[in-house]
C-alpha atoms as a PDB file:
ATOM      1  CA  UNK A   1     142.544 -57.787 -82.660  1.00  0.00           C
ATOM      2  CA  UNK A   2     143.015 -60.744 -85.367  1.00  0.00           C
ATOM      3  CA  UNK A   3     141.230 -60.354 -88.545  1.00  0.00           C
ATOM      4  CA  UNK A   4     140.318 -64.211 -87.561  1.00  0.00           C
ATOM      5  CA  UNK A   5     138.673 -63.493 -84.795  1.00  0.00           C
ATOM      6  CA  UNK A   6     136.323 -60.702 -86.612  1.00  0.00           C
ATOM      7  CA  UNK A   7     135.597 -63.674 -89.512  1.00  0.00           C
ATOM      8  CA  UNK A   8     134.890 -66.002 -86.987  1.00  0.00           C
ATOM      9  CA  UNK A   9     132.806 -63.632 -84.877  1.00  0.00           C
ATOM     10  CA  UNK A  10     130.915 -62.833 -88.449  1.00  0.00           C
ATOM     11  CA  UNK A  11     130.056 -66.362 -89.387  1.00  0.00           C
ATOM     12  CA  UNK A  12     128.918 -67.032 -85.718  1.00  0.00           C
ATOM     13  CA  UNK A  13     126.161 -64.506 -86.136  1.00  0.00           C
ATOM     14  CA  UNK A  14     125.324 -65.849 -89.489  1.00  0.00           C
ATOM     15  CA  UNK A  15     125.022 -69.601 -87.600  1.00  0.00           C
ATOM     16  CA  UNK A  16     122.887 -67.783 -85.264  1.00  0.00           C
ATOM     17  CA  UNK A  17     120.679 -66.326 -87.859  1.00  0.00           C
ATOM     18  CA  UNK A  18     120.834 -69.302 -89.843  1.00  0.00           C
ATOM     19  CA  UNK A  19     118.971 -71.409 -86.688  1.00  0.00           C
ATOM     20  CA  UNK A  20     116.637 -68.427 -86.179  1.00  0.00           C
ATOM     21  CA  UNK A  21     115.192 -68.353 -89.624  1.00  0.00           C
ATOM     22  CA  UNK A  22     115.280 -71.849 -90.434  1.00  0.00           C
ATOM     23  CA  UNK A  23     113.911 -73.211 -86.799  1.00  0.00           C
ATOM     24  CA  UNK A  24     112.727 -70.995 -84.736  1.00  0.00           C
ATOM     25  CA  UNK A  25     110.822 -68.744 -86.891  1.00  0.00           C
ATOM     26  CA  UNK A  26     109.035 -71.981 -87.762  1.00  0.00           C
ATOM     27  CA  UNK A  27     107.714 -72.506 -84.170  1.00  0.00           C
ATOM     28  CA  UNK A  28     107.685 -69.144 -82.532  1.00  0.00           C
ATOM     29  CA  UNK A  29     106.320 -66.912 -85.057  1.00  0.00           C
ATOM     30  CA  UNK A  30     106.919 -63.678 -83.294  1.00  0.00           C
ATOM     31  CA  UNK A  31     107.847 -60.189 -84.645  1.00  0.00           C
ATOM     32  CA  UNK A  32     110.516 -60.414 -81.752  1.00  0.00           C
ATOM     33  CA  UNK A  33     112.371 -63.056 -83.456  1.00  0.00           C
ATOM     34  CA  UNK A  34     112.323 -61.339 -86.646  1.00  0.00           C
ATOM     35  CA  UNK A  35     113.617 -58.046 -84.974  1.00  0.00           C
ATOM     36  CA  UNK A  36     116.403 -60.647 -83.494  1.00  0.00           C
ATOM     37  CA  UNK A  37     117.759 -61.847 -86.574  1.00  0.00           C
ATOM     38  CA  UNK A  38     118.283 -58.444 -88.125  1.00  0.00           C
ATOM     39  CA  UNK A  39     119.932 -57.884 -85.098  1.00  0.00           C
ATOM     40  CA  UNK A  40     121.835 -60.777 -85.833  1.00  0.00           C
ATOM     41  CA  UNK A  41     122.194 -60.064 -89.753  1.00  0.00           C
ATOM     42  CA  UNK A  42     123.505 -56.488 -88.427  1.00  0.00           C
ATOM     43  CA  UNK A  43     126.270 -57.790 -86.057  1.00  0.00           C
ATOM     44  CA  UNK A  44     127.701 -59.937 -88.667  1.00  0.00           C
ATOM     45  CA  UNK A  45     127.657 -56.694 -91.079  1.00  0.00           C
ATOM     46  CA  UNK A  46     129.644 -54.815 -89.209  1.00  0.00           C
ATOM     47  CA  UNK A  47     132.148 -57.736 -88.011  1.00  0.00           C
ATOM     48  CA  UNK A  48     132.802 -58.688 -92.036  1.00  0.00           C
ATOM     49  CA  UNK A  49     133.847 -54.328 -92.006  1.00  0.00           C
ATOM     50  CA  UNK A  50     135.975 -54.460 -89.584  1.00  0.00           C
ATOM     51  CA  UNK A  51     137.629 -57.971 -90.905  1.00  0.00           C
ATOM     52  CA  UNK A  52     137.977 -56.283 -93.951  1.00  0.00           C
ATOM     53  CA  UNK A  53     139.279 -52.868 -92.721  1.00  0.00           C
ATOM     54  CA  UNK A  54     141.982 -54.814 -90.541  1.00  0.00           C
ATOM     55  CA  UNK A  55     142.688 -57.011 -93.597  1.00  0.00           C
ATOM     56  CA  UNK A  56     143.908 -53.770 -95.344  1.00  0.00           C
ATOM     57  CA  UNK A  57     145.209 -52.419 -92.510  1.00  0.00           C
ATOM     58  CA  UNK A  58     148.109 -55.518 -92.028  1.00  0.00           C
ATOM     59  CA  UNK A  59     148.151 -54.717 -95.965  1.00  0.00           C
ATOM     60  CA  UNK A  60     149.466 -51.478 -95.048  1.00  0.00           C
ATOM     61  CA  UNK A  61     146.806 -49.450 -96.803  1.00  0.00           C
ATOM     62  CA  UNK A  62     145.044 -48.192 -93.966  1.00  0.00           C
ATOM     63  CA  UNK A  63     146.601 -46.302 -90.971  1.00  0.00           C
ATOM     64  CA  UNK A  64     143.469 -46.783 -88.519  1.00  0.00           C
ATOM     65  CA  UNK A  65     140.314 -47.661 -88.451  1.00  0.00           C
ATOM     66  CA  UNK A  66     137.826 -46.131 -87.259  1.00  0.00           C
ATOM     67  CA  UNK A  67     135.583 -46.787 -83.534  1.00  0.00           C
ATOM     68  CA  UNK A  68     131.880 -46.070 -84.579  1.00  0.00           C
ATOM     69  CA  UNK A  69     130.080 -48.388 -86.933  1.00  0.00           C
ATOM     70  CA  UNK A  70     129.141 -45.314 -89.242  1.00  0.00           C
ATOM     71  CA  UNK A  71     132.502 -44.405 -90.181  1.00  0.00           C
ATOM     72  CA  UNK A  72     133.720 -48.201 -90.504  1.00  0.00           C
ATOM     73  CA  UNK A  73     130.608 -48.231 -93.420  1.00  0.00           C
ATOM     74  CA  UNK A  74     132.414 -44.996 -94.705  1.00  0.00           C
ATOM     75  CA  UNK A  75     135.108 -45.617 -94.977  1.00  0.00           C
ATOM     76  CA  UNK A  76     134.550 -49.469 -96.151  1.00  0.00           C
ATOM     77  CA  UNK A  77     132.831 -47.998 -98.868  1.00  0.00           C
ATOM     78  CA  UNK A  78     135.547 -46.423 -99.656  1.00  0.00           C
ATOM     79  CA  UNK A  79     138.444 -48.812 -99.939  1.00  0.00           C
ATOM     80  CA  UNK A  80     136.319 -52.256-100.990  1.00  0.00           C
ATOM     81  CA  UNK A  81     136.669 -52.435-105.173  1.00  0.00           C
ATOM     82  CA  UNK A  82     133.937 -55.156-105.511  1.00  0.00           C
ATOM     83  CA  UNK A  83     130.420 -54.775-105.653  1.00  0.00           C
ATOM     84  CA  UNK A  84     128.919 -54.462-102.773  1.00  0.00           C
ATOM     85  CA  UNK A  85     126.178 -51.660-103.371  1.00  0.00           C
ATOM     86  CA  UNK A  86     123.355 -54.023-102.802  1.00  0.00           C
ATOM     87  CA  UNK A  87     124.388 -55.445 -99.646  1.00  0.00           C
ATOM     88  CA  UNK A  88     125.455 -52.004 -98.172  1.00  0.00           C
ATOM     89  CA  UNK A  89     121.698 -50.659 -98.608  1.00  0.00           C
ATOM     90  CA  UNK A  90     120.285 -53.679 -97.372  1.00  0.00           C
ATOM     91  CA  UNK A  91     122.726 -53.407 -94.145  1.00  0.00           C
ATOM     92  CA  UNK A  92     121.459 -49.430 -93.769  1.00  0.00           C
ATOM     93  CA  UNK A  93     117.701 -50.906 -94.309  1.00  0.00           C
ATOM     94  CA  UNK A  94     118.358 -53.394 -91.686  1.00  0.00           C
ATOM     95  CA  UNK A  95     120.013 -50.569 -89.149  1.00  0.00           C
ATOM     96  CA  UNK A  96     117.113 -48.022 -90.040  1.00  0.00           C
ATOM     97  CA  UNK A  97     114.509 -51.700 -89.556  1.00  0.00           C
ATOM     98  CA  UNK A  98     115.992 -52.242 -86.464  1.00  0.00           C
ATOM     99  CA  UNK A  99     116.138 -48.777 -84.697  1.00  0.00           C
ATOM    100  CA  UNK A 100     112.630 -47.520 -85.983  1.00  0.00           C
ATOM    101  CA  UNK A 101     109.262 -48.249 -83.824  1.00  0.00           C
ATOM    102  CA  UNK A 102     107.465 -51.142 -84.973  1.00  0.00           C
ATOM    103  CA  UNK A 103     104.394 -52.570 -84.750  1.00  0.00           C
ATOM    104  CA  UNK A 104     103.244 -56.336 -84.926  1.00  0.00           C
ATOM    105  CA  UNK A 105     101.273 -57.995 -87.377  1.00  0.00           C
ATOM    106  CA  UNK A 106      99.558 -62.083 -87.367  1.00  0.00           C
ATOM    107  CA  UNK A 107     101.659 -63.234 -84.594  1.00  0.00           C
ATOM    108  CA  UNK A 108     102.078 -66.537 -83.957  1.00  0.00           C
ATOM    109  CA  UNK A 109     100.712 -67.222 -87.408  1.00  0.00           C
ATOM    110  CA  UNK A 110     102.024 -68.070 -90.503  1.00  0.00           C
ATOM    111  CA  UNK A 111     102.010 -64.558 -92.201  1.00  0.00           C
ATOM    112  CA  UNK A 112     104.069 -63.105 -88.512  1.00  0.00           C
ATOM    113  CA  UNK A 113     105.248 -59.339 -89.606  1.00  0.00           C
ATOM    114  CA  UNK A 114     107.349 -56.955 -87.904  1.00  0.00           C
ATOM    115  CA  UNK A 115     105.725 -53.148 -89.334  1.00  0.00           C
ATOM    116  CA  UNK A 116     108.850 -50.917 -89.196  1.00  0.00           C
ATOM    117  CA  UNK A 117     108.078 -47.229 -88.782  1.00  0.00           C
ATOM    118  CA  UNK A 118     110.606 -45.484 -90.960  1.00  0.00           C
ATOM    119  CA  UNK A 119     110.162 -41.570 -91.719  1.00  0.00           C
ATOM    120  CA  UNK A 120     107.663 -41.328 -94.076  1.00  0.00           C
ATOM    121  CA  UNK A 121     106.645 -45.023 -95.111  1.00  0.00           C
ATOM    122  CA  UNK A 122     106.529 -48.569 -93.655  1.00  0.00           C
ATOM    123  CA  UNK A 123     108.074 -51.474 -94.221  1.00  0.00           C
ATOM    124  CA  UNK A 124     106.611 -54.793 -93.735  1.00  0.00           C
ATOM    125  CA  UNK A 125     109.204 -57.551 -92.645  1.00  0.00           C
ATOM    126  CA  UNK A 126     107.799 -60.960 -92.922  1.00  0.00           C
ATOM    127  CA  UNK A 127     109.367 -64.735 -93.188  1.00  0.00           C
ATOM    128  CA  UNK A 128     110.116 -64.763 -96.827  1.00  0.00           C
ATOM    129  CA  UNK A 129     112.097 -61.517 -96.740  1.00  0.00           C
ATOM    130  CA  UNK A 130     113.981 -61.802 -93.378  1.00  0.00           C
ATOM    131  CA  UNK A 131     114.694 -65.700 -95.247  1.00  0.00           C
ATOM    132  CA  UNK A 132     115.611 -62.961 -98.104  1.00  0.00           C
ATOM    133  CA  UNK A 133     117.613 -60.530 -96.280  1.00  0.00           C
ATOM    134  CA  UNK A 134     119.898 -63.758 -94.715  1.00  0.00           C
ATOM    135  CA  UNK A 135     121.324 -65.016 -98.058  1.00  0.00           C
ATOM    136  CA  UNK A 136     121.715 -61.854 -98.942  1.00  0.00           C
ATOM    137  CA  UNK A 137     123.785 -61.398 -95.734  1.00  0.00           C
ATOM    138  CA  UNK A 138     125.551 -64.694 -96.572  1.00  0.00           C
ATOM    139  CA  UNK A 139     126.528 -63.721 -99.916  1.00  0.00           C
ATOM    140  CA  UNK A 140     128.133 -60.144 -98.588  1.00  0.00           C
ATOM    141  CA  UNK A 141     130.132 -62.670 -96.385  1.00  0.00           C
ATOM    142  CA  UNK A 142     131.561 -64.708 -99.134  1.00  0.00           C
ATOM    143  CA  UNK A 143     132.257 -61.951-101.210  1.00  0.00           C
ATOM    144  CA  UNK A 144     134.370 -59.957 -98.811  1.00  0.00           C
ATOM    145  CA  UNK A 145     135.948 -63.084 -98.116  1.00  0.00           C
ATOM    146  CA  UNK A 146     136.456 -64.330-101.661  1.00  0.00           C
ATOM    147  CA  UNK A 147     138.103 -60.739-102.322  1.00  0.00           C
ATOM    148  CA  UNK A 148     140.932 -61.020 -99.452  1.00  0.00           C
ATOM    149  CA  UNK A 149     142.061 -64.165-101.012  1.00  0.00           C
END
């Protein structure tokens, strides 16, 4: 597996999530699109790990690398030296988002909200935060990148 084809596979997703925000949350104002482009946001999380993890691995730092997505997080955690605390809780957020029952809120309106159902509180998911949660997803992208130059 080429660390190319992981960066390429990342940015794809972001594309994806890029046209989802930007258009079609703009015409079909559904909690299902939302819940689709944290899907989205997710897959491109976990393809910028294991770019990374196979980045260090051709380094010769790494022996393997892990099969589940859990200890990929682990153990990029580990080994990345920038800052990445911020984005790593966002991507758990986003996998805890995404797995947890949901309700709908104002569909097909302008204030469309996907109501997450996490342990003991909810958490409201609405245009200007999934917009939020996509740079956010952009910028752990470009920093992973910018730190394998």
């Amino acid at each position: 597996m080429l660390i190319e084809d992981n960066q390429n596979k990342a940015l794809e997703e972001i594309k994806r999530a890029d046209h989802l925000v930007h258009v079609t949350l703009k015409y079909t104002r559904t909690a299902d699109v939302i819940k689709n482009i944290i899907e989205r946001l997710i897959n491109s999380f976990d393809f910028t790990f294991l770019e990374y993890l196979l980045y260090l691995k051709d380094k010769g730092k790494l022996r393997q690398i892990p099969d589940s997505s859990k200890a990929r997080l682990e153990l990029f955690k580990k080994e990345f030296k920038g800052k990445a605390k911020i984005y790593l809780n966002l991507y758990t957020l986003m996998k805890s988002i995404f797995n947890a029952e949901f309700g709908k809120k104002e569909e097909f309106r302008k204030h469309v909200t996907l109501i997450s159902y996490l342990n003991r509180r909810t958490v409201n998911v609405d245009i200007p935060v999934i917009t939020d949660y996509y740079y956010k997803t952009r910028e752990f992208f470009a920093l992973v990148q910018e730190s394998m130059k």
